[in-house]
Protein backbone atom coordinates (compact mmCIF):
# COMPACT_ATOMS: atom_id res chain seq x y z
CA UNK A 1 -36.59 22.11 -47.39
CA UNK A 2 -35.55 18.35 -47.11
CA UNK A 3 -36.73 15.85 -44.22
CA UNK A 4 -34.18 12.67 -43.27
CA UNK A 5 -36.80 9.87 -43.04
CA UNK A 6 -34.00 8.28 -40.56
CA UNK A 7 -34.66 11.17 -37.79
CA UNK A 8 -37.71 13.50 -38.77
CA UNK A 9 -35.81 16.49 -38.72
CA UNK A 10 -36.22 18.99 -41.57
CA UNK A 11 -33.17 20.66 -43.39
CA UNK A 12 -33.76 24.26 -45.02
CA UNK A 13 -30.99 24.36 -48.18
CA UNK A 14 -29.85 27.78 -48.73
CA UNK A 15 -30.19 29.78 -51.64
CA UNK A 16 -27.75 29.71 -54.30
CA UNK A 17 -27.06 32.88 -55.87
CA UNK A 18 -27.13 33.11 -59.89
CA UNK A 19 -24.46 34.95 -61.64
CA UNK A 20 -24.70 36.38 -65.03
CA UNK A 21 -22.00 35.28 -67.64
CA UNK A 22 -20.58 38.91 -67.85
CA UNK A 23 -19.95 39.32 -64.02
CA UNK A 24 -18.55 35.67 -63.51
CA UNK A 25 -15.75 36.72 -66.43
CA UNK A 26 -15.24 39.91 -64.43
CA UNK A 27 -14.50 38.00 -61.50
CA UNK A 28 -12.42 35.39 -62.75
CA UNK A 29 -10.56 38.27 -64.61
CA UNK A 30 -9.85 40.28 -61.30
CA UNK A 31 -9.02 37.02 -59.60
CA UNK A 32 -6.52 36.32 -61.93
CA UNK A 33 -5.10 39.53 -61.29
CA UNK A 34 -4.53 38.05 -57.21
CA UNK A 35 -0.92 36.83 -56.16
CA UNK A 36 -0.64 33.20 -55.64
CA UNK A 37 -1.34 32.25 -52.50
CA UNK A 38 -3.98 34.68 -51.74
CA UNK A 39 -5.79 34.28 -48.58
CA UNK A 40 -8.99 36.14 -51.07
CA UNK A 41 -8.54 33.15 -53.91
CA UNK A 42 -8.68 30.46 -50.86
CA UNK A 43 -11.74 31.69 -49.63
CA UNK A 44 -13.42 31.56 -53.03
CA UNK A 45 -12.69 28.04 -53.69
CA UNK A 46 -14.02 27.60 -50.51
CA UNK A 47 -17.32 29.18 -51.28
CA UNK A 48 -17.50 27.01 -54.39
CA UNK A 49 -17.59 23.88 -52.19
CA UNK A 50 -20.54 25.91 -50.49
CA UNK A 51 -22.14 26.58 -53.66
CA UNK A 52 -22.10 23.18 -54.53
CA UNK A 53 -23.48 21.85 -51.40
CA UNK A 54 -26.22 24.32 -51.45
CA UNK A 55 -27.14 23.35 -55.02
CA UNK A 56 -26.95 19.67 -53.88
CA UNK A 57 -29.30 20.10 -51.14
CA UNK A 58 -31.75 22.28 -53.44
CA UNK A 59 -31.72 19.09 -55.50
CA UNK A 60 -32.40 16.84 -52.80
């Protein structure tokens, strides 16, 4: 948990999931497999840009 000095409020930072080096190939093998364009790949990259914002706020 973080607190902004500017307003005293207190931020929890979610939990970032760790993935093993076996499953991440797995999944970037069967998302490779995906047609471009997929609606499933969009939402991944979009959950990246989560992850990273999650681990940024752990950091904080």
């Amino acid at each position: 948990m973080t607190v902004s000095s500017d307003t005293g409020t207190a931020t929890v930072c979610p939990p970032v999931v760790g993935y093993n080096r076996e499953f991440q190939a797995r999944a970037a093998e069967e998302l490779g497999l995906l047609p471009d364009g997929s609606a499933t790949a969009e939402l991944l990259s979009d959950y990246g840009v989560m992850r990273d914002q999650a681990q940024a706020c752990n950091r904080a």
